[in-house]
PDB file of N, CA and C in Angstrom:
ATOM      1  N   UNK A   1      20.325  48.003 -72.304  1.00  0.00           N
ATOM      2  CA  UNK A   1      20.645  49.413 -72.167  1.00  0.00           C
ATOM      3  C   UNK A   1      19.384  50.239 -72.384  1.00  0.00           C
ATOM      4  N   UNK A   2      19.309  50.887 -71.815  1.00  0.00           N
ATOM      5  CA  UNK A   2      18.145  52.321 -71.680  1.00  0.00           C
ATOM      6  C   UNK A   2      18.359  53.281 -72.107  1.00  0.00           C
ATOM      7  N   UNK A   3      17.508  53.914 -72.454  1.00  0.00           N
ATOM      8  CA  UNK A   3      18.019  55.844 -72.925  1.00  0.00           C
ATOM      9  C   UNK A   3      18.643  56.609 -72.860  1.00  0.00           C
ATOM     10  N   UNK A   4      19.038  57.180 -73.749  1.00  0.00           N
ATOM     11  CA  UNK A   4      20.291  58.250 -73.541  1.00  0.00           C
ATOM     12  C   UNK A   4      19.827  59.342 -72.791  1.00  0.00           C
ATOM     13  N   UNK A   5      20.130  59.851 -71.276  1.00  0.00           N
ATOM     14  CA  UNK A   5      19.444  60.835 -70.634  1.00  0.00           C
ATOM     15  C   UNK A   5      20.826  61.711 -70.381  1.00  0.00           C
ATOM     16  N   UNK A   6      20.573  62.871 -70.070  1.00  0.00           N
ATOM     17  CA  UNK A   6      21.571  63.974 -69.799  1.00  0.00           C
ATOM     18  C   UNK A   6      21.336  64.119 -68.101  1.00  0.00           C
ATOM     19  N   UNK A   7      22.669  63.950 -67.549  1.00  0.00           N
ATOM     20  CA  UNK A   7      22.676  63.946 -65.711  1.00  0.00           C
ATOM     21  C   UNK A   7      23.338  65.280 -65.298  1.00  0.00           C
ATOM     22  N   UNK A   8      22.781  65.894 -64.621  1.00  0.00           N
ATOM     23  CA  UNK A   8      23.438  67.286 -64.039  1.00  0.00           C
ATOM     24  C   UNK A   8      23.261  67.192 -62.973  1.00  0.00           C
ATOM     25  N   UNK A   9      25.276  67.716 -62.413  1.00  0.00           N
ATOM     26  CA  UNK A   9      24.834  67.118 -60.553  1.00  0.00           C
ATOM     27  C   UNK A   9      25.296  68.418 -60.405  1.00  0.00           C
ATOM     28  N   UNK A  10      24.964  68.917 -58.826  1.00  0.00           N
ATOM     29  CA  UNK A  10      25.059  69.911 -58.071  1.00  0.00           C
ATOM     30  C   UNK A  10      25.903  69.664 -56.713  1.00  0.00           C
ATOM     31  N   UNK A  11      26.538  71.031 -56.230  1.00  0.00           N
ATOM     32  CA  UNK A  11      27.156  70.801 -54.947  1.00  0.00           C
ATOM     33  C   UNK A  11      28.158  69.711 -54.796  1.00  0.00           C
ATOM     34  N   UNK A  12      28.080  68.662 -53.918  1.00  0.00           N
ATOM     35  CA  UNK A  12      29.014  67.434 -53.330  1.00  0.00           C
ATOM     36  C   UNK A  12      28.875  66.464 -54.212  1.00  0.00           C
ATOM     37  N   UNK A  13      27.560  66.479 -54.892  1.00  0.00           N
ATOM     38  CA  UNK A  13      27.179  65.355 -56.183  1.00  0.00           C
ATOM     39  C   UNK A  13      28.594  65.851 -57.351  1.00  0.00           C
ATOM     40  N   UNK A  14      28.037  67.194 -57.756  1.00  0.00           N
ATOM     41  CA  UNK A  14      29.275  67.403 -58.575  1.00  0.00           C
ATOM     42  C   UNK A  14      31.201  67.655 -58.440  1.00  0.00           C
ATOM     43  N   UNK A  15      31.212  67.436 -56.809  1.00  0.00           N
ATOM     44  CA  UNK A  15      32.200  67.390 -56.495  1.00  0.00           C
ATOM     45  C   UNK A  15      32.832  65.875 -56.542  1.00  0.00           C
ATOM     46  N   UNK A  16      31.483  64.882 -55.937  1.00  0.00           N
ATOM     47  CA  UNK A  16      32.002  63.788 -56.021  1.00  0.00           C
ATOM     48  C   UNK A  16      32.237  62.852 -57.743  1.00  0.00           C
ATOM     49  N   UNK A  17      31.505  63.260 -58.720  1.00  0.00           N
ATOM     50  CA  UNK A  17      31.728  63.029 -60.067  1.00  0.00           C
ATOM     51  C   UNK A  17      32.279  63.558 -60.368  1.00  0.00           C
ATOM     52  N   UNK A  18      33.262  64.760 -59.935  1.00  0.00           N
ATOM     53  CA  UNK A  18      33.907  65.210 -60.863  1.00  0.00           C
ATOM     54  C   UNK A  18      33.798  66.166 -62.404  1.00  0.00           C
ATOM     55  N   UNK A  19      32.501  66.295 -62.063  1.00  0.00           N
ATOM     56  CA  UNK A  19      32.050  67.188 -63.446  1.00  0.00           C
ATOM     57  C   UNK A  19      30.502  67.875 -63.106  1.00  0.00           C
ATOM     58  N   UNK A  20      30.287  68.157 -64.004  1.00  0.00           N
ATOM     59  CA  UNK A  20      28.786  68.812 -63.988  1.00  0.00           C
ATOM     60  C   UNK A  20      27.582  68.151 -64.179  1.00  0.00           C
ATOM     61  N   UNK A  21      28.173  67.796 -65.620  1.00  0.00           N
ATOM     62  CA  UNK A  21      27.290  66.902 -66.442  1.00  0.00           C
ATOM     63  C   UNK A  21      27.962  65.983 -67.244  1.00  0.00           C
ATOM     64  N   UNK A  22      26.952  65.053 -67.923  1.00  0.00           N
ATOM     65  CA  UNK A  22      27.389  63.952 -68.606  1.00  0.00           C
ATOM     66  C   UNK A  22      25.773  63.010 -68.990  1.00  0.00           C
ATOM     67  N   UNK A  23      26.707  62.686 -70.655  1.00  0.00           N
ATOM     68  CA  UNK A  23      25.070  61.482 -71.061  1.00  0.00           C
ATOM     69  C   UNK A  23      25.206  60.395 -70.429  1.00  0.00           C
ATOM     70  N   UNK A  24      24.395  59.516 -70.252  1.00  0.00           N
ATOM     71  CA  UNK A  24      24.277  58.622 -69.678  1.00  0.00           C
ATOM     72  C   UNK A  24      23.088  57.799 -70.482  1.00  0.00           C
ATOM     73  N   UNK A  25      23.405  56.063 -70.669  1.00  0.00           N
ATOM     74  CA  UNK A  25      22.291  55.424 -71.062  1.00  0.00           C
ATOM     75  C   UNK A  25      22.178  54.547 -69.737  1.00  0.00           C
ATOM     76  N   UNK A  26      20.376  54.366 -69.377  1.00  0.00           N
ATOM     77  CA  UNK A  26      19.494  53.874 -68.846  1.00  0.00           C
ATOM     78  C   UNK A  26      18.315  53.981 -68.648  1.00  0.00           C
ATOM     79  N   UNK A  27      18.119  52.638 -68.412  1.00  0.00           N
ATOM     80  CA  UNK A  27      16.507  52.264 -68.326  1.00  0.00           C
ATOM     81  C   UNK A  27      15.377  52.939 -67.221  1.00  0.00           C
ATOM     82  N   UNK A  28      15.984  52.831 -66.286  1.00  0.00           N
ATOM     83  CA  UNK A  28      15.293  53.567 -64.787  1.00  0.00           C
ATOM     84  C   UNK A  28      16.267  53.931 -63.908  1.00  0.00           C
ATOM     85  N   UNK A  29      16.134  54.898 -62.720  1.00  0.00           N
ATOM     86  CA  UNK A  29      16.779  55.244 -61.926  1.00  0.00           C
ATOM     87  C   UNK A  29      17.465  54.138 -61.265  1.00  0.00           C
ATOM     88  N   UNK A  30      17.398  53.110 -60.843  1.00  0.00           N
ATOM     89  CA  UNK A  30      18.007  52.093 -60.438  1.00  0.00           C
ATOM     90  C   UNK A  30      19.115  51.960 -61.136  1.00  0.00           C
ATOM     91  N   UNK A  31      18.990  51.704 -62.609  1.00  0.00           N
ATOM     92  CA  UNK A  31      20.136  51.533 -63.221  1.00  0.00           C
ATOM     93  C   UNK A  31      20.560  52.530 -63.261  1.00  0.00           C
ATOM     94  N   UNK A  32      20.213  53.729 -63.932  1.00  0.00           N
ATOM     95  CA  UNK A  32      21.098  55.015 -63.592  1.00  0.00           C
ATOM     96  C   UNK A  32      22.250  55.034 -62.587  1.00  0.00           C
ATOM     97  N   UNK A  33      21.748  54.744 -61.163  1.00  0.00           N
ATOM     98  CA  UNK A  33      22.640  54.760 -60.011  1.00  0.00           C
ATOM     99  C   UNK A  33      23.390  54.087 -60.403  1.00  0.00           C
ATOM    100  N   UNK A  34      23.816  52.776 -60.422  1.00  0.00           N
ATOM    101  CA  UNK A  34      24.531  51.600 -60.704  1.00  0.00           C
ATOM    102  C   UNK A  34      25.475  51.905 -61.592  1.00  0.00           C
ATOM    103  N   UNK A  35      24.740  52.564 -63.043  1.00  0.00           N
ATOM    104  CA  UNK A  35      26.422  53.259 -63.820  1.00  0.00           C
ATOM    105  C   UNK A  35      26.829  53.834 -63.237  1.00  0.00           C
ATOM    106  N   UNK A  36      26.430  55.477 -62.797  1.00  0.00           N
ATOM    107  CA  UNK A  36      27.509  56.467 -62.163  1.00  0.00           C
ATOM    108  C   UNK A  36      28.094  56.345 -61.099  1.00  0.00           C
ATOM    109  N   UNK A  37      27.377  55.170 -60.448  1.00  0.00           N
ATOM    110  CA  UNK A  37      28.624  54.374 -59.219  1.00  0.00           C
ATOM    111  C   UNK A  37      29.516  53.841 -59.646  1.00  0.00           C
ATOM    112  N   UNK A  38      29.495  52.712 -61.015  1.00  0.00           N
ATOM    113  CA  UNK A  38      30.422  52.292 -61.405  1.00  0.00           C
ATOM    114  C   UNK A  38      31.728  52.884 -62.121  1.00  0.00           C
ATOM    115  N   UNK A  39      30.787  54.192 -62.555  1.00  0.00           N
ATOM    116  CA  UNK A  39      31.697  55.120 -63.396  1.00  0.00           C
ATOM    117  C   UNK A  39      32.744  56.011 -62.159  1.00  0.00           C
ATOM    118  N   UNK A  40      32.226  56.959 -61.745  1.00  0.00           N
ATOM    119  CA  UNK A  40      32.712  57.347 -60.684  1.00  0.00           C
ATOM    120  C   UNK A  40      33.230  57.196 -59.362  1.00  0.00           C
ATOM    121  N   UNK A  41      32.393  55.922 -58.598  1.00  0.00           N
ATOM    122  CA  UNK A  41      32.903  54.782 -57.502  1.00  0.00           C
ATOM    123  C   UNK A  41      32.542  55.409 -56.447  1.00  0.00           C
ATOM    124  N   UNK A  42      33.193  54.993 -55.229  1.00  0.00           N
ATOM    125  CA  UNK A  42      31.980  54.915 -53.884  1.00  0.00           C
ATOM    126  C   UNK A  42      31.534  55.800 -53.649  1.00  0.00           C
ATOM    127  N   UNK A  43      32.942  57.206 -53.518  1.00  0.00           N
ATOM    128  CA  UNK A  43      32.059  58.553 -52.960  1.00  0.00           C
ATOM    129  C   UNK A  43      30.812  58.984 -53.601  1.00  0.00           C
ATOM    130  N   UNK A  44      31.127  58.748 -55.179  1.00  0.00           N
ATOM    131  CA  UNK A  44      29.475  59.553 -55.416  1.00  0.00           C
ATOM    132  C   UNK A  44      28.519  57.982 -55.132  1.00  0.00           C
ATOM    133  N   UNK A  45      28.639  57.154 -55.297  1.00  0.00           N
ATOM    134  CA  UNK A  45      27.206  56.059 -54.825  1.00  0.00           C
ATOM    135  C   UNK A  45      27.228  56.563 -53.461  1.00  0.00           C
ATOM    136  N   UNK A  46      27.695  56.968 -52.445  1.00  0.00           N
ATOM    137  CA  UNK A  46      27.660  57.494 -50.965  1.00  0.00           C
ATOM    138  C   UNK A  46      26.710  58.699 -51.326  1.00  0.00           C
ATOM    139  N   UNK A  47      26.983  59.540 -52.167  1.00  0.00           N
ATOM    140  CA  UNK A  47      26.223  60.690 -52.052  1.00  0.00           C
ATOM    141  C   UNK A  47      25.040  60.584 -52.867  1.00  0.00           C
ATOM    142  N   UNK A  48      25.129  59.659 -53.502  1.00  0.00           N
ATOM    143  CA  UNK A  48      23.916  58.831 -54.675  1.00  0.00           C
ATOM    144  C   UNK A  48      22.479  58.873 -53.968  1.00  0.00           C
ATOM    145  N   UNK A  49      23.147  57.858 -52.752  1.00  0.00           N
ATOM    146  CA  UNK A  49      22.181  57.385 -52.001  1.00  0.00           C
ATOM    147  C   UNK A  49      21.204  57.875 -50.968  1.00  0.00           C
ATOM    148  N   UNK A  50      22.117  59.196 -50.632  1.00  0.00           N
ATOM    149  CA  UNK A  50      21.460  60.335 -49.971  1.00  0.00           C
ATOM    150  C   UNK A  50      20.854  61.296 -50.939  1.00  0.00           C
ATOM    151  N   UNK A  51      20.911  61.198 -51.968  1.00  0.00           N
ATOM    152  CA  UNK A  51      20.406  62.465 -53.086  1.00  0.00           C
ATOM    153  C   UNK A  51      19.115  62.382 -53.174  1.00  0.00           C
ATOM    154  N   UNK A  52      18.553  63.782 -53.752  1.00  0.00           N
ATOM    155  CA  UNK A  52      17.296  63.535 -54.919  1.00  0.00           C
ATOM    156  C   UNK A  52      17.424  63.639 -56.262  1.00  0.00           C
ATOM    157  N   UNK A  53      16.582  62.947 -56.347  1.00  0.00           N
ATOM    158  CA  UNK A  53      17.052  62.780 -57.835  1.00  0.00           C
ATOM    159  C   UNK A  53      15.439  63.647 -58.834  1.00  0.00           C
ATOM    160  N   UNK A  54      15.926  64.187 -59.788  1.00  0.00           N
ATOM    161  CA  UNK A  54      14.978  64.975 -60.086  1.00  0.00           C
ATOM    162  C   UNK A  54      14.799  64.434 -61.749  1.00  0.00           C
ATOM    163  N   UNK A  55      13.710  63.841 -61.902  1.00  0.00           N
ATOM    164  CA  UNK A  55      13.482  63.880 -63.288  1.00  0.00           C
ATOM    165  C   UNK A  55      12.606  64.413 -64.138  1.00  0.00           C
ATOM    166  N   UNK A  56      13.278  65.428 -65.096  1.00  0.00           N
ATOM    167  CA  UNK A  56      12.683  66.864 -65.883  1.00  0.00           C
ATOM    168  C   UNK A  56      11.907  67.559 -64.664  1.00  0.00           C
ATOM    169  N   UNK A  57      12.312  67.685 -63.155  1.00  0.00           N
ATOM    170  CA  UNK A  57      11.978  68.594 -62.382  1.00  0.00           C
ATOM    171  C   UNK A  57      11.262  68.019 -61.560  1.00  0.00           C
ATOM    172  N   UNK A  58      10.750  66.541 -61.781  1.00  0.00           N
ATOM    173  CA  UNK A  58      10.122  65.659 -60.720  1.00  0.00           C
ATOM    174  C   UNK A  58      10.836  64.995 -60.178  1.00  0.00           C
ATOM    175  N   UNK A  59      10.971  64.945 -58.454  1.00  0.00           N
ATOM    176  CA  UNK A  59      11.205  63.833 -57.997  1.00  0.00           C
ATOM    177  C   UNK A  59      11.396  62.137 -58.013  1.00  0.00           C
ATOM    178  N   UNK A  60      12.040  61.674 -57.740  1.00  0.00           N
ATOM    179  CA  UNK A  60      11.970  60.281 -58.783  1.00  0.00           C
ATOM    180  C   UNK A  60      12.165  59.389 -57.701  1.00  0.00           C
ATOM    181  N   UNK A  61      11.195  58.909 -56.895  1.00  0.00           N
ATOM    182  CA  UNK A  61      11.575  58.384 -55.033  1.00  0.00           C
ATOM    183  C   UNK A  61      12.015  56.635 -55.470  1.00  0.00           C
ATOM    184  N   UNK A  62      11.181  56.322 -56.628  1.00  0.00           N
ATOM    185  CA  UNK A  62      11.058  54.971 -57.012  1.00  0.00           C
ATOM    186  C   UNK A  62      11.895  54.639 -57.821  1.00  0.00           C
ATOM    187  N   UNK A  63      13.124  53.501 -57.386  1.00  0.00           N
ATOM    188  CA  UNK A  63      14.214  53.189 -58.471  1.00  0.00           C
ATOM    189  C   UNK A  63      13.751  52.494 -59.583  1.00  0.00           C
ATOM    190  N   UNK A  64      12.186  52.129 -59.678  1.00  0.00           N
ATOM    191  CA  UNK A  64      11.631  51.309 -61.073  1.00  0.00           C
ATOM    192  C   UNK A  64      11.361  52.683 -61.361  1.00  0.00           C
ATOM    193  N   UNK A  65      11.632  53.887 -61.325  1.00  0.00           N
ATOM    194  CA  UNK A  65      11.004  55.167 -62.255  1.00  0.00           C
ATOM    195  C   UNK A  65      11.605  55.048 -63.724  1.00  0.00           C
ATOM    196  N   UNK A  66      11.268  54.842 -64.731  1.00  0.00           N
ATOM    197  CA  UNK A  66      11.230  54.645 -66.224  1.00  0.00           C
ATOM    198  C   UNK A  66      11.786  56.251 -66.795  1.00  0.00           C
ATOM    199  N   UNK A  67      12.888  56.575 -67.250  1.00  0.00           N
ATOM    200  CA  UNK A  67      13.969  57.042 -67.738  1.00  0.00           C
ATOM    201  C   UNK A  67      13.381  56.998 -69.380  1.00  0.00           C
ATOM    202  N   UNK A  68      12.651  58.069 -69.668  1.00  0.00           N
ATOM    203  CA  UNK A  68      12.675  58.372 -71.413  1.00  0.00           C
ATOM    204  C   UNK A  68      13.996  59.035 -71.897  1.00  0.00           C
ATOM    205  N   UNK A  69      13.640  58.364 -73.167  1.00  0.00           N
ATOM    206  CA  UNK A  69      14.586  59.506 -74.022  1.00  0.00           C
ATOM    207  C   UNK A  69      14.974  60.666 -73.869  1.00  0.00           C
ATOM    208  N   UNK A  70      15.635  61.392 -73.788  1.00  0.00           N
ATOM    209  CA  UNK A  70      16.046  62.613 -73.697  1.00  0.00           C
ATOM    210  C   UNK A  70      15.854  63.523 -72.267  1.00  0.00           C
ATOM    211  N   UNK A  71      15.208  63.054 -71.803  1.00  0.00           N
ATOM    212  CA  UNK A  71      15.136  63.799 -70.159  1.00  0.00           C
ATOM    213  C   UNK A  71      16.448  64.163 -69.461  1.00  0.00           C
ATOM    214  N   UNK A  72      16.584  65.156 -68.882  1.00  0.00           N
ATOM    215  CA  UNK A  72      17.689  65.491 -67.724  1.00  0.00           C
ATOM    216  C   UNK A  72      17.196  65.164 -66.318  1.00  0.00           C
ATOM    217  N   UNK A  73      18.152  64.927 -65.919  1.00  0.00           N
ATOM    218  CA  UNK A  73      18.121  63.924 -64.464  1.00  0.00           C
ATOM    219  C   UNK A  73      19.291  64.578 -63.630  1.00  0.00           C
ATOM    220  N   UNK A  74      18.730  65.744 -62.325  1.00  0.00           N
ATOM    221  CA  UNK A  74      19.512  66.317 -61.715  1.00  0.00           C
ATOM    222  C   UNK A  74      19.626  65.664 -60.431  1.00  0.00           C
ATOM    223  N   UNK A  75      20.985  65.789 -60.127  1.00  0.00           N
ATOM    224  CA  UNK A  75      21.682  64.676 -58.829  1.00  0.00           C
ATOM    225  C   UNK A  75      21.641  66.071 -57.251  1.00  0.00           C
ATOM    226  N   UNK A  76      20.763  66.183 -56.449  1.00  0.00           N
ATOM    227  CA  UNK A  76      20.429  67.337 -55.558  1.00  0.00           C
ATOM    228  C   UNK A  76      20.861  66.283 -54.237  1.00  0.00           C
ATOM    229  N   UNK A  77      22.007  66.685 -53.785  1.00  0.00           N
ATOM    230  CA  UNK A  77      22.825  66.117 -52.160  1.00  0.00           C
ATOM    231  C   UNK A  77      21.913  66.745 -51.187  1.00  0.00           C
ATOM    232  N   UNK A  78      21.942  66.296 -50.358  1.00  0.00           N
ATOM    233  CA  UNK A  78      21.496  66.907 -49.154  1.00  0.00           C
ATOM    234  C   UNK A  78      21.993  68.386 -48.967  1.00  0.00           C
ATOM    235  N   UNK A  79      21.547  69.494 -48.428  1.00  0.00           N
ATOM    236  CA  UNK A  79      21.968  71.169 -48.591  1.00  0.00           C
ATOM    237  C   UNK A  79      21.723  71.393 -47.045  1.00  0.00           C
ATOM    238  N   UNK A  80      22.965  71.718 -46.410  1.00  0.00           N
ATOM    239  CA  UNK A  80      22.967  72.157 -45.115  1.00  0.00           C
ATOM    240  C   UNK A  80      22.172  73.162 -45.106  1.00  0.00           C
ATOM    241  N   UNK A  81      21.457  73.284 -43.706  1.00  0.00           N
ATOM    242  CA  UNK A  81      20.382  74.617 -43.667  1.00  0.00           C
ATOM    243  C   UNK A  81      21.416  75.645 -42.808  1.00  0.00           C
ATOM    244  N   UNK A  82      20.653  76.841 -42.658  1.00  0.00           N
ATOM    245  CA  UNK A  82      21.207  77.098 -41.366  1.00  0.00           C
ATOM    246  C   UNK A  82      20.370  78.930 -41.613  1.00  0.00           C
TER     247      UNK A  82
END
């Protein structure tokens, strides 16, 4: 198990979890994904997989990205333009 990080999703992310936010322990974004798929189930790993994922405001492209302590980790869906 990995770090206790705080996840805040937006838009279809937070539609598909069901909430806003929530703690979460893990090691790197890889695992990250893997709980809140397991927690929540396909729709949000569907929208998982299309997301960005932002950690403390950086981008996080690499699922070995290393998850400290206490960081927030925002779940950003794809945003229709128009």
């Amino acid at each position: 198990m990995g770090a206790e990080v705080t996840v805040r999703y937006f838009a279809g992310a937070k539609a598909a979890a069901g909430i806003g936010e929530e703690r979460v322990s893990a090691a790197d974004v890889a695992e990250l994904k893997a709980v809140l798929g397991s927690r929540h189930g396909p729709v949000l790993d569907k929208v998982l997989s299309a997301s960005t994922l932002l950690v403390d405001g950086l981008a996080a492209k690499d699922p070995a990205t290393v998850l400290p302590a206490g960081v927030t980790v925002e779940v950003l869906p794809p945003f229709a333009g128009g």
